[in-house]
N, C-alpha and C. Protein backbone atom coordinates (compact mmCIF):
# COMPACT_ATOMS: atom_id res chain seq x y z
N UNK A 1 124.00 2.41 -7.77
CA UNK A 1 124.05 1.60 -6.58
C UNK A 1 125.41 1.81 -5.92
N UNK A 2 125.55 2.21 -4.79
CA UNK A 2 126.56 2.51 -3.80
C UNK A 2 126.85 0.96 -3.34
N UNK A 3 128.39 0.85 -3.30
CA UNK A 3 128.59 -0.34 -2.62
C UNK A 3 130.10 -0.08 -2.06
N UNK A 4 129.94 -0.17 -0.48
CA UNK A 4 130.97 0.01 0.40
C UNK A 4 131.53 -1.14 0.67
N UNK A 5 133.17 -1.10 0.10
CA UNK A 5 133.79 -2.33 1.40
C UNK A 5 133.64 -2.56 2.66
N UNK A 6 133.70 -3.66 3.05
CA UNK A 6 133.39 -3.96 4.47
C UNK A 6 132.20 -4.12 4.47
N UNK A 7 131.35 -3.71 4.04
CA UNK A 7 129.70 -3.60 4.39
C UNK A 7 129.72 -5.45 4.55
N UNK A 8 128.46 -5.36 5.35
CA UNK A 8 128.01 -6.82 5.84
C UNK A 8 126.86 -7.12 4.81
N UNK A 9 127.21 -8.31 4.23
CA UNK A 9 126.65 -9.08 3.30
C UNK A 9 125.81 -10.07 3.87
N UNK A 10 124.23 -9.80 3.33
CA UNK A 10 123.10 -10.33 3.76
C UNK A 10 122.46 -11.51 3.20
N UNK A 11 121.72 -12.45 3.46
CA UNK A 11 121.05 -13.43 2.61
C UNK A 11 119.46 -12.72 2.57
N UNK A 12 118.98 -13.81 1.59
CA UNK A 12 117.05 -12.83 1.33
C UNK A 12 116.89 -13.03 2.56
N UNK A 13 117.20 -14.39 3.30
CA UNK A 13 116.47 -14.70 5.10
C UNK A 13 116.66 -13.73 5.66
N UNK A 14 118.14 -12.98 5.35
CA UNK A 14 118.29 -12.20 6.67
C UNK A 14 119.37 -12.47 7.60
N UNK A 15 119.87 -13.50 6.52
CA UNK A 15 120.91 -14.22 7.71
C UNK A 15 122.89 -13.74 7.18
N UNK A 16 123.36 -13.22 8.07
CA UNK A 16 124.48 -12.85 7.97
C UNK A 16 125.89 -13.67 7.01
N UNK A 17 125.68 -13.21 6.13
CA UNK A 17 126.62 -14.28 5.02
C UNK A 17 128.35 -14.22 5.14
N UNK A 18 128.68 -12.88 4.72
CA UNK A 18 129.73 -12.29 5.28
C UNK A 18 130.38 -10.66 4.83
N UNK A 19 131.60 -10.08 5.06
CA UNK A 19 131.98 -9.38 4.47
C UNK A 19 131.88 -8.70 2.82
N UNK A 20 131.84 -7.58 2.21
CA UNK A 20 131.78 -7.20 1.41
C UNK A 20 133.80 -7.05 1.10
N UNK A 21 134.55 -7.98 0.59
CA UNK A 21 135.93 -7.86 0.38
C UNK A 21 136.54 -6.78 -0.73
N UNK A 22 135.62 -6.60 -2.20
CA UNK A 22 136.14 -6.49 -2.66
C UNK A 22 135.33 -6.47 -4.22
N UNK A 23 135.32 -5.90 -5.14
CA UNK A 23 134.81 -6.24 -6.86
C UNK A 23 135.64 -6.51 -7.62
N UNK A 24 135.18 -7.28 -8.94
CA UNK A 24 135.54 -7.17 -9.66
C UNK A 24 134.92 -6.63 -11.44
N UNK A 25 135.76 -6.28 -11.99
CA UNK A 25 135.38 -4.99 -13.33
C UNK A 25 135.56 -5.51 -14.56
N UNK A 26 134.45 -5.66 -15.42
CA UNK A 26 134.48 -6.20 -16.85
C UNK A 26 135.38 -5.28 -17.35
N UNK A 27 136.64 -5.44 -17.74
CA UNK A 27 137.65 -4.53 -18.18
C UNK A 27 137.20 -4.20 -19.54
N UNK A 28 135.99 -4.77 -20.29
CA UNK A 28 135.82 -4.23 -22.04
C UNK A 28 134.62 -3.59 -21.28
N UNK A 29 133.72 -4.18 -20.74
CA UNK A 29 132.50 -3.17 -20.52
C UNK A 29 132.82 -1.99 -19.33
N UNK A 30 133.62 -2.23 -18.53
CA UNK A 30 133.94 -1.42 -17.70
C UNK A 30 132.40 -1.03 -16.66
N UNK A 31 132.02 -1.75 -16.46
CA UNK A 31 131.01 -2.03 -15.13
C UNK A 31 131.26 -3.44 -14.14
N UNK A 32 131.07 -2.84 -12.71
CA UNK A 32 131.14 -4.33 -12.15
C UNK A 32 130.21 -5.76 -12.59
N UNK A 33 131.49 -6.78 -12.17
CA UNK A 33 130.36 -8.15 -13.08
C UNK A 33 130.36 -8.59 -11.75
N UNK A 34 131.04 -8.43 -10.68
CA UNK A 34 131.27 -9.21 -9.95
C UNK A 34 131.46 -8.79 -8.31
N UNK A 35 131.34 -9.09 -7.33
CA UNK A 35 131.72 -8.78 -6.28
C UNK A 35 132.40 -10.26 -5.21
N UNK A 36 133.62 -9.90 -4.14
CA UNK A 36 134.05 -10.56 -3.51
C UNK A 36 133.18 -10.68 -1.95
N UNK A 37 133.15 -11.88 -1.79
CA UNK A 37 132.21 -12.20 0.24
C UNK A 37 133.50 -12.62 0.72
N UNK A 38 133.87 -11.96 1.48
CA UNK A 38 134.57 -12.72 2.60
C UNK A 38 133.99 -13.84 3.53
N UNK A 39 134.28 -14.53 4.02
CA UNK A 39 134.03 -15.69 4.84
C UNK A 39 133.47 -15.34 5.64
N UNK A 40 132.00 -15.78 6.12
CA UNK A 40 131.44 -15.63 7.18
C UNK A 40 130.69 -16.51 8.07
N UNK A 41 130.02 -16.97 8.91
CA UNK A 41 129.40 -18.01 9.61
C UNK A 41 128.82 -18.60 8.57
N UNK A 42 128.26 -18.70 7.84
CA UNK A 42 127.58 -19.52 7.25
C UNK A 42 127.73 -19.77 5.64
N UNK A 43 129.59 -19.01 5.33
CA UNK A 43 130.44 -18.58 3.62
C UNK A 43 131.69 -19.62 4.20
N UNK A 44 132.12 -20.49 4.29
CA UNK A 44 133.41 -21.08 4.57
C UNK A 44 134.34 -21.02 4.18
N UNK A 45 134.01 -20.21 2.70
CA UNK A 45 135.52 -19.41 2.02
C UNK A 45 134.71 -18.69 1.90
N UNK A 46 135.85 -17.69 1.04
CA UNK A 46 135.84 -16.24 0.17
C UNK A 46 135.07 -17.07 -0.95
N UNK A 47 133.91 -16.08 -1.87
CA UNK A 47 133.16 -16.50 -2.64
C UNK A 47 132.70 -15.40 -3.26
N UNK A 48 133.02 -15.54 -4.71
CA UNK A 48 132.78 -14.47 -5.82
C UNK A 48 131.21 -14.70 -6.61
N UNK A 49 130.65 -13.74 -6.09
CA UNK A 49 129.33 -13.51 -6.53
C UNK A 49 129.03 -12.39 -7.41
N UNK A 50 128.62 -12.76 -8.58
CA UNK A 50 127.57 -12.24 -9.89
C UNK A 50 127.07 -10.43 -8.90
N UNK A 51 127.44 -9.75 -9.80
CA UNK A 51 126.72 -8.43 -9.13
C UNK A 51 125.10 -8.50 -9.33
N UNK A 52 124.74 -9.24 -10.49
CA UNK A 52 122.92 -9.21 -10.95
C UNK A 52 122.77 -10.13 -9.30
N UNK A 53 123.46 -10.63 -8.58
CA UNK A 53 122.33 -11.45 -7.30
C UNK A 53 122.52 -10.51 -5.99
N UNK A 54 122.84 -9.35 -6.40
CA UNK A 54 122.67 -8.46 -5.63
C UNK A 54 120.82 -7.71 -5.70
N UNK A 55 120.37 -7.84 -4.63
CA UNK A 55 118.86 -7.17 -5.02
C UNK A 55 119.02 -5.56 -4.31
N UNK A 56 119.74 -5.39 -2.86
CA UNK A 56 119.72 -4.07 -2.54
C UNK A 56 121.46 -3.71 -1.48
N UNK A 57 121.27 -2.30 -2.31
CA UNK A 57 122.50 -2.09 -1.41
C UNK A 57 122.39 -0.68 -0.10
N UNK A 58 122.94 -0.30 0.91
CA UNK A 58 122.63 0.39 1.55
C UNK A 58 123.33 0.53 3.18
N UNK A 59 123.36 1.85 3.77
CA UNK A 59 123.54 2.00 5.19
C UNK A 59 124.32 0.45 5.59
N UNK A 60 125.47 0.47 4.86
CA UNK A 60 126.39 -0.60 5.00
C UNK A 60 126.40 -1.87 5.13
N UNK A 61 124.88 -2.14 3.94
CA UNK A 61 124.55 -3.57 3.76
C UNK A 61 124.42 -3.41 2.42
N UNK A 62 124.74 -5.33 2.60
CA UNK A 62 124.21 -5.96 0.81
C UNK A 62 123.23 -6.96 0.96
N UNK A 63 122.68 -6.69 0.28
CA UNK A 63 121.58 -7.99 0.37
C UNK A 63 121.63 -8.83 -0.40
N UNK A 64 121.87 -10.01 -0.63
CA UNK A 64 121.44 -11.03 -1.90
C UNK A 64 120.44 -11.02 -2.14
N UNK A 65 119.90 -11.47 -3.85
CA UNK A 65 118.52 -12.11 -3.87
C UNK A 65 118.39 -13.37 -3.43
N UNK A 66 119.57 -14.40 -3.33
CA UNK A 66 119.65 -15.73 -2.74
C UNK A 66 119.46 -16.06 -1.31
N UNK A 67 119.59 -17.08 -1.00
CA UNK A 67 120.00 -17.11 0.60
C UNK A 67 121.32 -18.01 0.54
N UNK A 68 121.93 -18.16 1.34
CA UNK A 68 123.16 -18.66 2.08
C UNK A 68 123.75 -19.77 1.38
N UNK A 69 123.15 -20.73 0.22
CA UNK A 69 123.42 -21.47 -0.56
C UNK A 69 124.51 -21.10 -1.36
């Protein structure tokens, strides 16, 4: 799975969550656990999300399996 900074971070709705800021790396397993959202219309902070609630990545999107919650 390709995952670009900056890319625009999606909800399942469809609805614009925010920025792709940034990951973070299980330093013993050495795979991402984690990824950073920057703040977006509907993220009021920066918010570190689980890489498993990622469902698709692509052409400079992320999608959650969640929505905006």
């Amino acid at each position: 799975m390709d995952i670009k900074i900056d890319a625009q971070v999606m909800s399942s709705a469809g609805k614009k969550v925010g920025k792709l800021q940034g990951i973070v790396v299980d330093p013993d397993a050495r795979v991402v656990s984690h990824v950073v959202v920057r703040k977006g219309r509907l993220v009021p902070c920066d918010r570190i999300v689980p890489f498993e609630d990622i469902a698709r990545c692509g052409d400079d999107i992320v999608e959650l399996e969640a929505d905006a919650d």
